[in-house]
C-alpha atoms as a PDB file:
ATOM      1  CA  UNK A   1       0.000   0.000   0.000  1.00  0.00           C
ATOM      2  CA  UNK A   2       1.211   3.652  -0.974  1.00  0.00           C
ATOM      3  CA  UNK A   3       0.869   6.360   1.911  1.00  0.00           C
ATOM      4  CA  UNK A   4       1.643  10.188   0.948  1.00  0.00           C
ATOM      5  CA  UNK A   5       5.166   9.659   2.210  1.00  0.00           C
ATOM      6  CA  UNK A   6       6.603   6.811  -0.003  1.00  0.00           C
ATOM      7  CA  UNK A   7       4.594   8.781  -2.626  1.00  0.00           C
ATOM      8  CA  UNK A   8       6.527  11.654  -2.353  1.00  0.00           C
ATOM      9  CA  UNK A   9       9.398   9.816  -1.563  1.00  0.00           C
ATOM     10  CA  UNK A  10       9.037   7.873  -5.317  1.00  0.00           C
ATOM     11  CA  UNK A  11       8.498  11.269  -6.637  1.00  0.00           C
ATOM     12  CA  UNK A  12      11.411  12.861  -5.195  1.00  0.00           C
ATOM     13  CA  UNK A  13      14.013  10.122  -6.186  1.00  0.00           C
ATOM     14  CA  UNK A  14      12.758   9.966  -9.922  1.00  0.00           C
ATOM     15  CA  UNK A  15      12.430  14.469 -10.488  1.00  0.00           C
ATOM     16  CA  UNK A  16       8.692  13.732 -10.851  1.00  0.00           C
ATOM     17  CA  UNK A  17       6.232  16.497 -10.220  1.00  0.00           C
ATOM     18  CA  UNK A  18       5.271  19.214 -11.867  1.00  0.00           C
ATOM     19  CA  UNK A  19       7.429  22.461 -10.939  1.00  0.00           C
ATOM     20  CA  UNK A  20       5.490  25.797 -11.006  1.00  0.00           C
ATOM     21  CA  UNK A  21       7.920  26.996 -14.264  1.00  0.00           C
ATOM     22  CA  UNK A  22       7.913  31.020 -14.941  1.00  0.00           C
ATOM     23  CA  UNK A  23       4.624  31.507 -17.111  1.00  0.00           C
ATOM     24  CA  UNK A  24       6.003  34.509 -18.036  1.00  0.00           C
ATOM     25  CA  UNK A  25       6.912  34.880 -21.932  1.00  0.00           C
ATOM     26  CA  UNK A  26       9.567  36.735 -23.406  1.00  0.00           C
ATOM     27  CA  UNK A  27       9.012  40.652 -22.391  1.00  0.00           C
ATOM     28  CA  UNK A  28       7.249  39.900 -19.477  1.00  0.00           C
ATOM     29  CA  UNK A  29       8.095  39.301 -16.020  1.00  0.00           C
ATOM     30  CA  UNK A  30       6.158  38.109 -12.726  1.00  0.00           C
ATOM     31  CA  UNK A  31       5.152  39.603  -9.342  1.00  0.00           C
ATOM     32  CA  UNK A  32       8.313  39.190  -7.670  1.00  0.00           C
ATOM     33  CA  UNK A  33      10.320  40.347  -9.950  1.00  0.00           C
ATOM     34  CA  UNK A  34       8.601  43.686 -10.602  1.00  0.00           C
ATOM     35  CA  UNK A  35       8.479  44.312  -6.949  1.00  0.00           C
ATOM     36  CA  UNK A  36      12.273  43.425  -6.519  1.00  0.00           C
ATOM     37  CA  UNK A  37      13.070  46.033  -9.746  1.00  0.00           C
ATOM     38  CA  UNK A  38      10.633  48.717  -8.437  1.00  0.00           C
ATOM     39  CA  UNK A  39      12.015  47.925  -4.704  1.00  0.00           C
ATOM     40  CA  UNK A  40       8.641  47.757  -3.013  1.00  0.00           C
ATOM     41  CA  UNK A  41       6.954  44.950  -1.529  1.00  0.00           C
ATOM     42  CA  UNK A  42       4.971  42.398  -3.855  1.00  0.00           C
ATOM     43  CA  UNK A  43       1.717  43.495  -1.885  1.00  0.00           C
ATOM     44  CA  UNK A  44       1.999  46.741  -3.236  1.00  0.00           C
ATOM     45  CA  UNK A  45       2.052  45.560  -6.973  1.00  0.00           C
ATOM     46  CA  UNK A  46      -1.301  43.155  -6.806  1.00  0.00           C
ATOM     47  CA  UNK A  47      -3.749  46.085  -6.372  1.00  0.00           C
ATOM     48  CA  UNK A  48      -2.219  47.984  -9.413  1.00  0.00           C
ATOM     49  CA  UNK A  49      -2.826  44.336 -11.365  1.00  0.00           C
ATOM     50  CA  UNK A  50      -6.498  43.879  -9.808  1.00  0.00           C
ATOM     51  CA  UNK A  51      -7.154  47.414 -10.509  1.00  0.00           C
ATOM     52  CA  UNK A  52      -5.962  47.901 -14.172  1.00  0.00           C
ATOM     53  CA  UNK A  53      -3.617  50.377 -13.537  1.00  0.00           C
ATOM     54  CA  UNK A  54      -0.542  47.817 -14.796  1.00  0.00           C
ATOM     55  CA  UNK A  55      -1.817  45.627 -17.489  1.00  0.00           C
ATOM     56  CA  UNK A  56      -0.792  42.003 -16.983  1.00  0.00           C
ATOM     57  CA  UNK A  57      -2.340  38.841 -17.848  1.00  0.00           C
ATOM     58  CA  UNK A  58      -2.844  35.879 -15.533  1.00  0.00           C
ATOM     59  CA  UNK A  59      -1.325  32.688 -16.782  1.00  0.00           C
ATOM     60  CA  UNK A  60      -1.685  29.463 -15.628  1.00  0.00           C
ATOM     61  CA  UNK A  61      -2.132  28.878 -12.062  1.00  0.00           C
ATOM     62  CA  UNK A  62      -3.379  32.405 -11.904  1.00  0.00           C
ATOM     63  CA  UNK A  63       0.204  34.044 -11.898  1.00  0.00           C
ATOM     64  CA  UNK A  64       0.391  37.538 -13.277  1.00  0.00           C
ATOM     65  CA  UNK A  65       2.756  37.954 -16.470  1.00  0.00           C
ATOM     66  CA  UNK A  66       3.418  41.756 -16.561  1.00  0.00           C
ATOM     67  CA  UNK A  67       4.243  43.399 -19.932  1.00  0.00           C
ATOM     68  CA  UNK A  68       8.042  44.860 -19.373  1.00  0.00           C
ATOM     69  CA  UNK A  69      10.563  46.902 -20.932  1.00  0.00           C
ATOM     70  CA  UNK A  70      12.238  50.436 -20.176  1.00  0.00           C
ATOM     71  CA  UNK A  71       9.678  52.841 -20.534  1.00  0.00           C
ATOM     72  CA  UNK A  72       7.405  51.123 -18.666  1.00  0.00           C
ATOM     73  CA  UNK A  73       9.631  50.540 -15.909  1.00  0.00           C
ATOM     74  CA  UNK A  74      10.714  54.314 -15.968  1.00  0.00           C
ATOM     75  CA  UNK A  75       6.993  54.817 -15.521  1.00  0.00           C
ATOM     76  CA  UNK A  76       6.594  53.085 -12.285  1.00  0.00           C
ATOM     77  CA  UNK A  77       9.976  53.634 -10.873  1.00  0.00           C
ATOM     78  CA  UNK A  78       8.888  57.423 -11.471  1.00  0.00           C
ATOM     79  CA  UNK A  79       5.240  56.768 -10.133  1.00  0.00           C
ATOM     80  CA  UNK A  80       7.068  54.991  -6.746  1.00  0.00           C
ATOM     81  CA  UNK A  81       9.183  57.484  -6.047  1.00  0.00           C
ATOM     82  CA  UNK A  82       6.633  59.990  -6.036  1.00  0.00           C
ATOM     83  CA  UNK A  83       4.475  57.973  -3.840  1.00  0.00           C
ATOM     84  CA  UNK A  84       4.988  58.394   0.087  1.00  0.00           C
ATOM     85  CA  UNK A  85       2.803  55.617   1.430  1.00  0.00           C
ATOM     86  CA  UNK A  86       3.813  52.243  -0.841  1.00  0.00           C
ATOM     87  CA  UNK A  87       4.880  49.879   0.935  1.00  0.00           C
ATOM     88  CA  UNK A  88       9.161  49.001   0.558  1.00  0.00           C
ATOM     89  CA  UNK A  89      10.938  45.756   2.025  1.00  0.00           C
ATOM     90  CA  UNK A  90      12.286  45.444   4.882  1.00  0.00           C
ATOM     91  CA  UNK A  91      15.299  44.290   3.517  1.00  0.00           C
ATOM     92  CA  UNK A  92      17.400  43.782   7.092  1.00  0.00           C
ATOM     93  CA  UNK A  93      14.575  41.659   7.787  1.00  0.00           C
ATOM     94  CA  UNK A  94      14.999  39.269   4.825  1.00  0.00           C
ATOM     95  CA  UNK A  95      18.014  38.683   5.354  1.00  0.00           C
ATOM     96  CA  UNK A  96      17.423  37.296   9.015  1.00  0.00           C
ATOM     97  CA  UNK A  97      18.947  40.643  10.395  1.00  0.00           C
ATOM     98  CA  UNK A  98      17.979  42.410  13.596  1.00  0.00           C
ATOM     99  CA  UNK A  99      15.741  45.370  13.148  1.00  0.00           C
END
């Protein structure tokens, strides 16, 4: 008999499984990685998706793919910086640092 263990044991030792691949095509990027560029927290990007503001698409598993290239990344770089109240990092926190 199989329990969930030795299942995901079999599947461990043989690379089976389905890994969540980036869904993003070429000129596009994901969640993360526009909040990492734009240095704010990934939080603060979903309501701009759900919104309209930044056109995306969701791909499968209902990731966001987010249209990319310079301009439009000057446009919300310039659009944070004039912002006072997004929400940024706390970057000594990620990296297990004291406050």
């Amino acid at each position: 008999m199989f329990t969930v263990a030795s299942i995901r044991h079999v599947r461990a030792q043989h690379a089976i499984g389905s890994r969540r691949n980036n869904p993003a095509e070429p000129g596009e990027i994901t969640v993360p990685q526009a909040a990492r560029i734009l240095g704010v927290h990934e939080s603060t990007v979903y309501p701009w998706l759900r919104s309209g503001e930044m056109p995306a698409r969701q791909a499968r598993h209902r990731r966001w793919c987010i249209p990319w290239n310079d301009e439009i990344e000057q446009h919300w770089k310039q659009r944070v910086a004039t912002e006072p109240r997004i929400r940024r990092p706390n970057r000594n926190n990620e990296k297990g640092q004291a406050v």
